[in-house]
Protein backbone atom coordinates (compact mmCIF):
# COMPACT_ATOMS: atom_id res chain seq x y z
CA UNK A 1 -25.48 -16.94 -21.56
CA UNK A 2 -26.51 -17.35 -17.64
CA UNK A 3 -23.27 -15.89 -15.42
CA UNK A 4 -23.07 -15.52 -11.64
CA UNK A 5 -20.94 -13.17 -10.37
CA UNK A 6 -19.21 -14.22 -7.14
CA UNK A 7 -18.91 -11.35 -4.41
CA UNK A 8 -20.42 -8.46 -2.87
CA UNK A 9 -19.19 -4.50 -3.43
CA UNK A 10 -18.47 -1.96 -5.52
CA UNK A 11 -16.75 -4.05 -7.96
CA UNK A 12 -19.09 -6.60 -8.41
CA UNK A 13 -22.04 -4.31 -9.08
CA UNK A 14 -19.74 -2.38 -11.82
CA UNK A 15 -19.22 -6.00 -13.63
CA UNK A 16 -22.83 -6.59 -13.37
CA UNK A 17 -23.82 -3.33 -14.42
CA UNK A 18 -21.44 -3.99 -17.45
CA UNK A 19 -22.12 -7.45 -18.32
CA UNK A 20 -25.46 -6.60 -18.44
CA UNK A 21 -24.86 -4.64 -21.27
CA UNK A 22 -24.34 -7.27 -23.36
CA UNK A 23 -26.72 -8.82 -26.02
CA UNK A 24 -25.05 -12.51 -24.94
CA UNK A 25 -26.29 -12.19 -21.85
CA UNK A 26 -29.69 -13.85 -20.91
CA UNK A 27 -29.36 -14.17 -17.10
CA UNK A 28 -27.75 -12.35 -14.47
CA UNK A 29 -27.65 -13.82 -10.79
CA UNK A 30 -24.52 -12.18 -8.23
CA UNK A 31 -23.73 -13.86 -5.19
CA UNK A 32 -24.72 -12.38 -2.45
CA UNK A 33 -24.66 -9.25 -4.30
CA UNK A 34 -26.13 -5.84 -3.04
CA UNK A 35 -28.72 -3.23 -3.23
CA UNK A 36 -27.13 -1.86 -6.48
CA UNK A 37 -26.55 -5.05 -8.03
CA UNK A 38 -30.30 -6.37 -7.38
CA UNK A 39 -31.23 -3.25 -10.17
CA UNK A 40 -29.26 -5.34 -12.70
CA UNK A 41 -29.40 -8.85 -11.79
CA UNK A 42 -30.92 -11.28 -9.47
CA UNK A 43 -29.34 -11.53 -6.14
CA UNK A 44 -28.36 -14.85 -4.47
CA UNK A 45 -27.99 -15.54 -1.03
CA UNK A 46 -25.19 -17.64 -1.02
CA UNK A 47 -21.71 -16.86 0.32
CA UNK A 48 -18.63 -16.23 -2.45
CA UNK A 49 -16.43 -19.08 -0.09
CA UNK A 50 -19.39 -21.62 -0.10
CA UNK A 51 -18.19 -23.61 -2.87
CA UNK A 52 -20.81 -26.43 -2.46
CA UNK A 53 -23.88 -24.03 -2.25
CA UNK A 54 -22.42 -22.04 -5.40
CA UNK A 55 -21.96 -25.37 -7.44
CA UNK A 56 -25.79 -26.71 -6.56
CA UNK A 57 -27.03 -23.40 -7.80
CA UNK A 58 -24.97 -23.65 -10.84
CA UNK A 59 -26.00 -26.94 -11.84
CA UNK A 60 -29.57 -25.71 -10.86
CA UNK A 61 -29.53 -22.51 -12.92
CA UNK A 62 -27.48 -23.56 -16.14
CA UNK A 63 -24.94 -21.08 -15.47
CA UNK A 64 -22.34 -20.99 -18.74
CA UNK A 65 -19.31 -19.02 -16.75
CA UNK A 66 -18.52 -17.91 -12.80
CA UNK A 67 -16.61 -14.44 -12.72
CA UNK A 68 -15.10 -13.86 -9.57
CA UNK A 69 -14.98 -10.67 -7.67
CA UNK A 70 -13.13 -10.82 -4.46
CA UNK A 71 -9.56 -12.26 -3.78
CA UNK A 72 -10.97 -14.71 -0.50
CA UNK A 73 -12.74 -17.43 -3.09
CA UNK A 74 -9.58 -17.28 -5.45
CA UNK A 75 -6.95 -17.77 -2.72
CA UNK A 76 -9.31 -20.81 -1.46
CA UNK A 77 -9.42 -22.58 -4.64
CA UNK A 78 -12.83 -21.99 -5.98
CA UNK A 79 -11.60 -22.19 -9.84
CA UNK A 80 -9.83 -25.79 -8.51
CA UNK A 81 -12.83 -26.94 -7.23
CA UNK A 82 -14.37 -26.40 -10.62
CA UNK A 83 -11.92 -28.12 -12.48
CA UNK A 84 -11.92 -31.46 -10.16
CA UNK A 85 -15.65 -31.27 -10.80
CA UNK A 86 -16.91 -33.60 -13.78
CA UNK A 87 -20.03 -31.77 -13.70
CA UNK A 88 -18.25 -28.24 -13.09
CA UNK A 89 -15.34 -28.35 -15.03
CA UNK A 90 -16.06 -27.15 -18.32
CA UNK A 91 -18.02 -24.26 -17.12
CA UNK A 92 -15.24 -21.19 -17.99
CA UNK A 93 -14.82 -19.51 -14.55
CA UNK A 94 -12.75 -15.63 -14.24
CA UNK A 95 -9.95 -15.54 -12.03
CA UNK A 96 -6.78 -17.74 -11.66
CA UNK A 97 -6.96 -21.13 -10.02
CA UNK A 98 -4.69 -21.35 -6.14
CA UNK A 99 -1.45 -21.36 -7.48
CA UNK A 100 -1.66 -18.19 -9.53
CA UNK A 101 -4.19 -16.92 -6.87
CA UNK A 102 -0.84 -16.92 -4.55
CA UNK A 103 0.32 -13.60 -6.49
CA UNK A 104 -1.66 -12.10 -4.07
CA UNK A 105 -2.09 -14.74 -1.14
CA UNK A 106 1.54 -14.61 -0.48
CA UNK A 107 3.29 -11.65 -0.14
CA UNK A 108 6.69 -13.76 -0.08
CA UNK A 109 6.16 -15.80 -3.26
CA UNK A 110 5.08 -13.10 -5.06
CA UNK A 111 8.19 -11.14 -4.39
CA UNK A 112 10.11 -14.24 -4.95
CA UNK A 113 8.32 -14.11 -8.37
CA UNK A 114 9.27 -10.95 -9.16
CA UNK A 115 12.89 -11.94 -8.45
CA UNK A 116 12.97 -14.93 -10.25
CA UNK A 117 11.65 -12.82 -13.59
CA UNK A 118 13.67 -10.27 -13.05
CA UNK A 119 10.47 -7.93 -12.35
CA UNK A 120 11.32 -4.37 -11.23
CA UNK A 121 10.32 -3.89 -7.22
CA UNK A 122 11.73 -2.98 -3.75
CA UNK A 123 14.44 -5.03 -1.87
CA UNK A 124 13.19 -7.44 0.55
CA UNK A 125 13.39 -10.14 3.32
CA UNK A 126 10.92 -12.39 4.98
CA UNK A 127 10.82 -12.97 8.85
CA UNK A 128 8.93 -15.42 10.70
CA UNK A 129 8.16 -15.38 14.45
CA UNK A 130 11.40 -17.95 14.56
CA UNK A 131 13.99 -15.56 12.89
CA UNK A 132 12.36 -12.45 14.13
CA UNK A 133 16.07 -11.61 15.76
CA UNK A 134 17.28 -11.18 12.31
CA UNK A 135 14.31 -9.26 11.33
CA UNK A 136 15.24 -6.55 13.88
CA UNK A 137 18.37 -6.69 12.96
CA UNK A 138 17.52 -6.71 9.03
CA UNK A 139 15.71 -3.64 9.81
CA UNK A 140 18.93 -1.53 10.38
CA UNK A 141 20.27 -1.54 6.68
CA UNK A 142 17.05 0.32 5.37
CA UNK A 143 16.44 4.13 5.38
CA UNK A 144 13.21 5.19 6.86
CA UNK A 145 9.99 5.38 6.40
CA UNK A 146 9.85 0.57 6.38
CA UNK A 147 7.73 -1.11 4.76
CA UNK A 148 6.30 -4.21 6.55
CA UNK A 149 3.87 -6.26 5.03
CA UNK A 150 2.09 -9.42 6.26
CA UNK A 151 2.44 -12.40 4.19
CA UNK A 152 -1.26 -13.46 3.86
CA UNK A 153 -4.72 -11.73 3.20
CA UNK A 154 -5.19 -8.66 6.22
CA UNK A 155 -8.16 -7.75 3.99
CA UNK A 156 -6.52 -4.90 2.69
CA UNK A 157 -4.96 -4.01 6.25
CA UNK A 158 -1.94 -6.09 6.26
CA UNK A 159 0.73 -3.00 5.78
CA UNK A 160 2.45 -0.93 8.12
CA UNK A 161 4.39 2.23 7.27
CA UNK A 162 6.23 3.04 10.43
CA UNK A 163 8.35 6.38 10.17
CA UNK A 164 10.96 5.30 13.01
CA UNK A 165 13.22 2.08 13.37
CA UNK A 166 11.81 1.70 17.03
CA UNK A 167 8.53 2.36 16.20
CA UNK A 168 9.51 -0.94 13.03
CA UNK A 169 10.92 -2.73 15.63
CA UNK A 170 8.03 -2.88 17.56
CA UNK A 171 5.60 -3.28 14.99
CA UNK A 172 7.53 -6.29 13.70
CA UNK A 173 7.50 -7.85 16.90
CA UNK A 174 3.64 -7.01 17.49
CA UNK A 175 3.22 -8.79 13.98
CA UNK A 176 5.30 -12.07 14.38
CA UNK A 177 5.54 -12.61 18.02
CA UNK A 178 2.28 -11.61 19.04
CA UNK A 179 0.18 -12.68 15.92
CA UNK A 180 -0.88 -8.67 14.79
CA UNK A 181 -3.32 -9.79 12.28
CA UNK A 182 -3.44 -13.56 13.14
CA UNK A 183 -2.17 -16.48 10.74
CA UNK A 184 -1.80 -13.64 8.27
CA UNK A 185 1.45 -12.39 9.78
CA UNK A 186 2.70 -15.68 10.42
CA UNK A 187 5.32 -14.85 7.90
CA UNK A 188 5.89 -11.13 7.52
CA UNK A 189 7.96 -9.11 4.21
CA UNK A 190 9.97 -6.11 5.32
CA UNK A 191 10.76 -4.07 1.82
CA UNK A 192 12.71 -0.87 1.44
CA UNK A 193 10.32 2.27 0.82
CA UNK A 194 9.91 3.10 -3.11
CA UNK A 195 9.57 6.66 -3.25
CA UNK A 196 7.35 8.05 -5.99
CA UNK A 197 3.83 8.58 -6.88
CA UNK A 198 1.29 4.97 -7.31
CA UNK A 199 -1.11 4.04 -9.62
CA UNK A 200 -2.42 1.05 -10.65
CA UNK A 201 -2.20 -0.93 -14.47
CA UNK A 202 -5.07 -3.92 -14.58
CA UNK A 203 -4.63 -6.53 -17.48
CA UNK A 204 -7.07 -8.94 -18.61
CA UNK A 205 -5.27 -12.80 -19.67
CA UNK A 206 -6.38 -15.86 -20.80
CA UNK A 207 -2.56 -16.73 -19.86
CA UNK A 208 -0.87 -16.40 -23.61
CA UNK A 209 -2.18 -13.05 -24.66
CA UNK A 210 -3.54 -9.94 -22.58
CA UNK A 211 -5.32 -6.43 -23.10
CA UNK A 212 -4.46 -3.77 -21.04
CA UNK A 213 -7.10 -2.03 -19.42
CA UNK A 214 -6.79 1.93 -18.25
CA UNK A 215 -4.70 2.68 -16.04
CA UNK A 216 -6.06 4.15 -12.31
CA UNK A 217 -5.29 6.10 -9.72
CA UNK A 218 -6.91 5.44 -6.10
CA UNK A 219 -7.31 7.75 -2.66
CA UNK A 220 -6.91 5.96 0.05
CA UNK A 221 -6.35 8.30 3.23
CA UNK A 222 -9.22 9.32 4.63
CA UNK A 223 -9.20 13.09 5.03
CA UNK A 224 -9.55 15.94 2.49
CA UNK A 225 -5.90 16.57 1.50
CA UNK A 226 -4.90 13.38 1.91
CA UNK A 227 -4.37 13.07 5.48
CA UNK A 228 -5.44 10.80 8.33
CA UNK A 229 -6.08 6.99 8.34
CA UNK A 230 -5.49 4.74 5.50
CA UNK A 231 -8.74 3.51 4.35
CA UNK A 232 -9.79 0.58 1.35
CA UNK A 233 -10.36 3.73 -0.95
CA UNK A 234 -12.33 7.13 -0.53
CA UNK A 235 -12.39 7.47 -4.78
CA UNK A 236 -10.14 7.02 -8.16
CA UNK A 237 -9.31 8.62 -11.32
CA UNK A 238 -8.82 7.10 -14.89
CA UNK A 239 -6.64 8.09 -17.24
CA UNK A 240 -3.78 8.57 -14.71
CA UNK A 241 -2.20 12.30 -15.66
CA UNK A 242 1.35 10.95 -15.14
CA UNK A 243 0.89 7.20 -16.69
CA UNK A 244 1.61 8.74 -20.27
CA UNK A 245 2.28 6.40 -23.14
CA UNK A 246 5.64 6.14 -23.16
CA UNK A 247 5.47 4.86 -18.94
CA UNK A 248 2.72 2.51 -19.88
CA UNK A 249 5.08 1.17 -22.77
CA UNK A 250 7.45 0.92 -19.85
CA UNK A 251 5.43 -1.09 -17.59
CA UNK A 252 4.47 -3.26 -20.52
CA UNK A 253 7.69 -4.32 -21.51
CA UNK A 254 9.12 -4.38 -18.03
CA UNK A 255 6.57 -5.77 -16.09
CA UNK A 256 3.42 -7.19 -18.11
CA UNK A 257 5.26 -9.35 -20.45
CA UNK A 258 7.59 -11.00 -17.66
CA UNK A 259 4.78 -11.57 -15.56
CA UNK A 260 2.86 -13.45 -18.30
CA UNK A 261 5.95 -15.52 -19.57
CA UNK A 262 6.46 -16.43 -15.91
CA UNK A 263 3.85 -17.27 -15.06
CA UNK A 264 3.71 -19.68 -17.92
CA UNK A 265 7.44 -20.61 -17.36
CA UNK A 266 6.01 -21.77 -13.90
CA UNK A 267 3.29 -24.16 -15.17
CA UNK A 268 0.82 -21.49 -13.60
CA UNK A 269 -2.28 -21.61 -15.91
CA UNK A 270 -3.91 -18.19 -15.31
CA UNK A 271 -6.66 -16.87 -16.25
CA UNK A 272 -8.37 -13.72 -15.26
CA UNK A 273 -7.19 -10.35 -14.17
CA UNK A 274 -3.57 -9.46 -12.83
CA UNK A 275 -3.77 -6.16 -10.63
CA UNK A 276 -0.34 -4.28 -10.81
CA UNK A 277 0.09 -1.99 -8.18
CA UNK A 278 2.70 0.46 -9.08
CA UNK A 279 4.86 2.89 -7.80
CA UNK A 280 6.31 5.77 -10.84
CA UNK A 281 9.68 6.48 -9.80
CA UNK A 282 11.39 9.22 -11.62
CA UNK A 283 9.63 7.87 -14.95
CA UNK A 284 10.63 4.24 -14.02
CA UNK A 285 7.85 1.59 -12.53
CA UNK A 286 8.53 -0.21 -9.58
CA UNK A 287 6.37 -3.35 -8.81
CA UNK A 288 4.87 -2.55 -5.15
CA UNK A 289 2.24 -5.81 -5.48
CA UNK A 290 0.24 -7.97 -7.85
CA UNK A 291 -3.83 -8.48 -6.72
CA UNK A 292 -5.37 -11.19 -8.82
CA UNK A 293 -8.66 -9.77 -9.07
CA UNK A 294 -9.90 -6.21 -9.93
CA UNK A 295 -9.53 -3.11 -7.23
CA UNK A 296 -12.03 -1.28 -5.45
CA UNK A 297 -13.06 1.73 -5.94
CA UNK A 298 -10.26 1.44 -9.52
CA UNK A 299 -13.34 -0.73 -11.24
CA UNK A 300 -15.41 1.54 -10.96
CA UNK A 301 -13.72 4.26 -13.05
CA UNK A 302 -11.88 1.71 -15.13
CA UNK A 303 -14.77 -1.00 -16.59
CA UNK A 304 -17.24 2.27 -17.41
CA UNK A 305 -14.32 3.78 -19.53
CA UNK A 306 -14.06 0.30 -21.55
CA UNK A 307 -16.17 0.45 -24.67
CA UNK A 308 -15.99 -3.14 -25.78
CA UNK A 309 -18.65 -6.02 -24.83
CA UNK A 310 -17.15 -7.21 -21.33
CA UNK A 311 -18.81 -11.09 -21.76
CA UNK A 312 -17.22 -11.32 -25.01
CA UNK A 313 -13.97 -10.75 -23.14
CA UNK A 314 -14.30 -13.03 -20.75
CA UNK A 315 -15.72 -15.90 -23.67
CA UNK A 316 -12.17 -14.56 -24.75
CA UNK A 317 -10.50 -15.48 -21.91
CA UNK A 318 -12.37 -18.77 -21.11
CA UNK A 319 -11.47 -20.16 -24.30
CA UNK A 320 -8.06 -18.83 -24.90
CA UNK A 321 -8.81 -16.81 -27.92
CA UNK A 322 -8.62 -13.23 -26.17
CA UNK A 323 -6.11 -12.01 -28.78
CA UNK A 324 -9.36 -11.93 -31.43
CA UNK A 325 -11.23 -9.74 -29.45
CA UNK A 326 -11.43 -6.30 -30.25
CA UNK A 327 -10.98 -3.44 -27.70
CA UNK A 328 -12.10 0.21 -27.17
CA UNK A 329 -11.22 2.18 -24.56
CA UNK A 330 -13.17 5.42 -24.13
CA UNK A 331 -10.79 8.31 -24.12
CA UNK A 332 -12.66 11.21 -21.69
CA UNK A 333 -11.94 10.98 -17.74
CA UNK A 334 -13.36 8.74 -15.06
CA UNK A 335 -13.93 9.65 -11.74
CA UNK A 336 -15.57 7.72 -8.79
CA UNK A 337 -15.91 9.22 -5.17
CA UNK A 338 -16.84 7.01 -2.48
CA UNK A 339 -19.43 8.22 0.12
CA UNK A 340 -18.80 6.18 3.90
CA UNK A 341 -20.32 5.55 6.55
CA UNK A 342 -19.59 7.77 9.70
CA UNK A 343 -16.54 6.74 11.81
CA UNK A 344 -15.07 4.62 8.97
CA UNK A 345 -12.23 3.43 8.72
CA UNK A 346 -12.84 2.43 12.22
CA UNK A 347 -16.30 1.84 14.01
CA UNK A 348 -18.89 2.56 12.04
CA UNK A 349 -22.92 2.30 11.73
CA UNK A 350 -24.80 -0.30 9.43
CA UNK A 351 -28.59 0.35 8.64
CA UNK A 352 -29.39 3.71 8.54
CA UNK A 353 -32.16 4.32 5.70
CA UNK A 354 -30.82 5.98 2.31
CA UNK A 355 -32.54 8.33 0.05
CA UNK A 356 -32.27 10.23 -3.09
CA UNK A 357 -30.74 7.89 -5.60
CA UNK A 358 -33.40 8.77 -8.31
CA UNK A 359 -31.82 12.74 -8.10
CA UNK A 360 -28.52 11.61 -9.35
CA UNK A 361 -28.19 13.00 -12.92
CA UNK A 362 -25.14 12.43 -15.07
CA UNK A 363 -23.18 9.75 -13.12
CA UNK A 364 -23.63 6.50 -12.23
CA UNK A 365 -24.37 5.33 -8.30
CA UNK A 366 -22.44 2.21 -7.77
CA UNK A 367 -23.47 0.16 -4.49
CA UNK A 368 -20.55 -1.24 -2.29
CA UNK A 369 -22.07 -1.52 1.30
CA UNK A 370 -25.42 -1.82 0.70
CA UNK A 371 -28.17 -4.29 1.09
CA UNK A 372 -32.26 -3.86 0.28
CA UNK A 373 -34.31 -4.31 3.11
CA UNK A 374 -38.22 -4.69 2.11
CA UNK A 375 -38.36 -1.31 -0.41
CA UNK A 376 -35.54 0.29 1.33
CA UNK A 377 -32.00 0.70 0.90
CA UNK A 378 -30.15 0.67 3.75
CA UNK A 379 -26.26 1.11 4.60
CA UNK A 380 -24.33 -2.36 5.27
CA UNK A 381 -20.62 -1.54 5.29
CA UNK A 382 -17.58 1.16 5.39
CA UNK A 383 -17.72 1.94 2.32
CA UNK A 384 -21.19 2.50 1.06
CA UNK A 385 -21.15 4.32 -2.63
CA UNK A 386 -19.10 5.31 -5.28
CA UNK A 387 -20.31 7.78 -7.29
CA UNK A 388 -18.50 7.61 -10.83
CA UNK A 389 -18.85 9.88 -13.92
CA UNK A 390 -17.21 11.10 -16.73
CA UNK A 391 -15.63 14.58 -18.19
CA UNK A 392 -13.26 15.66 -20.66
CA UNK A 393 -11.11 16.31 -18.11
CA UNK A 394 -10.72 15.47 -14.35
CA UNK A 395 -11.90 18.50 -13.06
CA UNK A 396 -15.14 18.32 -14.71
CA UNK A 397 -15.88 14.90 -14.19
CA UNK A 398 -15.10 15.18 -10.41
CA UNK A 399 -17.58 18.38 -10.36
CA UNK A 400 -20.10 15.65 -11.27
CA UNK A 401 -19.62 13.36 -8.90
CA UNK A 402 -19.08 15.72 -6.13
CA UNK A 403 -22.58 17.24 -7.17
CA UNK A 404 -24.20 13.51 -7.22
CA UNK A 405 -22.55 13.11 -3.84
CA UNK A 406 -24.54 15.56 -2.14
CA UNK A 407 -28.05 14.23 -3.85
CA UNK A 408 -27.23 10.94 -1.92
CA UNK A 409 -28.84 11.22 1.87
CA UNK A 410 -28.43 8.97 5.36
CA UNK A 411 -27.16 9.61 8.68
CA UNK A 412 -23.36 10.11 9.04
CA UNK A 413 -22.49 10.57 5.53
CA UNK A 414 -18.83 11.25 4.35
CA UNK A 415 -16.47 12.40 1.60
CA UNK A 416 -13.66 13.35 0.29
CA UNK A 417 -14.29 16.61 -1.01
């Protein structure tokens, strides 16, 4: 089988780096793809939102099935645009067309979702710049810390935690009246704080049946001890200590098998992964949102730690007969720390030269802001590397990859340590 991958990090070089794996596969092209994932595959440069570009090299390259990284192409309709296609629309792609894709897109419908299904998760309202009066007002019923989210994509920077009701008050009013993080806040969800401990639970559907993947567990301040600015992720852990069986039995029969039923119950046709991030409390799991792609760095410490062929699982998916695929999980620790550029989460540098990736012993370097310039690598975003390997427990597998992190070299390196 010929598959492009659509997207650009971390995740998309762990998919390639699993799919080609597989003894289906016969070629391997990811769009636009980085440093790490032109090792594995043949890069493409050709934007994940440029539908027409990715259909002419489709049609070009034979490609049996699209699997899409990144949330942006899902929330624009690139699985529609393959189904209105004659020539497209039997071509199997992974992720959910645009009105599943709105589990994520929406902040607002998908807590309407959850309502409607009777899904656990935090009270809510949603405010627009019009009833922002109300919003102010809605905001004195909660307890501190508030939650306020913006309704559409903020590329992961949508949420803001503020500890007082003035300091709320004026974020709300920065976000609606004054257009915070542009159409995105248009619409913004204030939710009451869940307090507790997060992880995330990943399932794969081909919208009857599912397989649940590991649980993980991701960092996201930026300083050692988990202090200082929020970031996209600075590492993860798989198994999750706390996510026992008896939890993930929990979540199943609270969360997974409502969200799959309504989904269905809503005409939604989905097909792909649904991203449940969670929040434990006291033993009971709280929905906090739903992503409807993979997370990053979580894929990184959650596709090396499945055993089974991932293309066969996503033939599984494509044609509806995931339920007769098999599934092996391996049972030893996963851990991935991610090595960023200086200054991120704010300003930060892109191409300084990197070195030493052929000293890395006994985990695996996966690239996330990278690109290959003539026979170097160079650096190309925040977040530049996560280094994942595996132990029989966490401590030893994080030994690894804190090891593997100092073999990696370029100007204004940084990690959690």
């Amino acid at each position: 089988m010929n598959i492009l991958i659509l997207g650009s990090g971390g995740r998309e070089h762990a998919y390639a780096w699993k799919l080609a794996q597989s003894k289906r596969l016969s070629k391997l092209y990811i769009a636009p793809g980085n440093a790490g994932t032109a090792s594995v595959g043949t890069n493409v440069n050709i934007s994940a939102t440029d539908f027409d570009a990715v259909k002419k090299f489709v049609v070009e390259n034979q490609i049996n099935m699209v699997v899409v990284g990144p949330e942006d192409p899902l929330v624009k309709g690139v699985h529609d645009y393959f189904l209105a296609d004659d020539v497209l629309k039997n071509i199997p792609v992974i992720g959910p067309q645009k009105d599943g894709a709105q589990l994520e897109g929406s902040k607002d419908f998908s807590k309407q979702f959850m309502f409607r299904h009777n899904i656990p998760t935090a009270r809510y309202e949603t405010f627009t710049k019009e009833t922002l009066a109300e919003g102010l007002k809605f905001l004195e019923t909660l307890e501190p810390p508030y939650v306020l989210k913006a309704d559409g994509l903020a590329a992961g920077k949508g949420v803001v935690i503020p500890n007082t009701l003035e300091e709320a008050k004026a974020e709300l009013s920065e976000m609606l009246a004054n257009a915070k993080f542009g159409n995105a806040s248009a619409k913004v969800v204030i939710e009451e704080f869940l307090k507790g401990i997060e992880l995330s639970v990943f399932v794969l559907t081909d919208g009857n049946s599912y397989k649940i993947l590991p649980a993980a567990k991701d960092y996201k301040r930026i300083g050692v001890g988990d202090v200082g600015l929020n970031t996209g992720g600075m590492g993860a852990i798989s198994p999750v200590p706390f996510a026992n069986e008896e939890f993930i039995k929990k979540v199943e029969e609270r969360v997974i098998i409502p969200t799959i039923n309504g989904l269905k119950k809503e005409g939604i046709v989905y097909k792909g992964f649904i991203f449940i991030g969670l929040m434990n409390c006291n033993g009971d799991p709280q929905v906090i949102e739903y992503n409807v792609r993979m997370g990053d760095p979580e894929t990184e410490v959650v596709l090396p730690r499945i055993k089974s062929d991932l293309l066969d699982l996503f033939e599984g998916v494509g044609n509806g007969n995931l339920h007769e695929k098999s599934f092996e999980v391996d049972t030893r620790f996963a851990t991935t720390v991610m090595l960023v550029a200086g200054g991120y989460p704010e300003e930060y540098r892109k191409g300084d030269v990197m070195t030493g990736f052929e000293n890395v012993k006994d985990s695996i370097a996966f690239h996330a802001g990278t690109k290959q310039e003539g026979d170097k690598v160079v650096t190309n975003g925040g977040r530049v590397i996560a280094i994942t390997s595996f132990g029989d427990t966490m401590k030893e597998a994080l030994q690894k990859s804190f090891a593997n992190a100092e073999q990696i070299k370029y100007e204004g390196k940084y990690y959690r340590s």
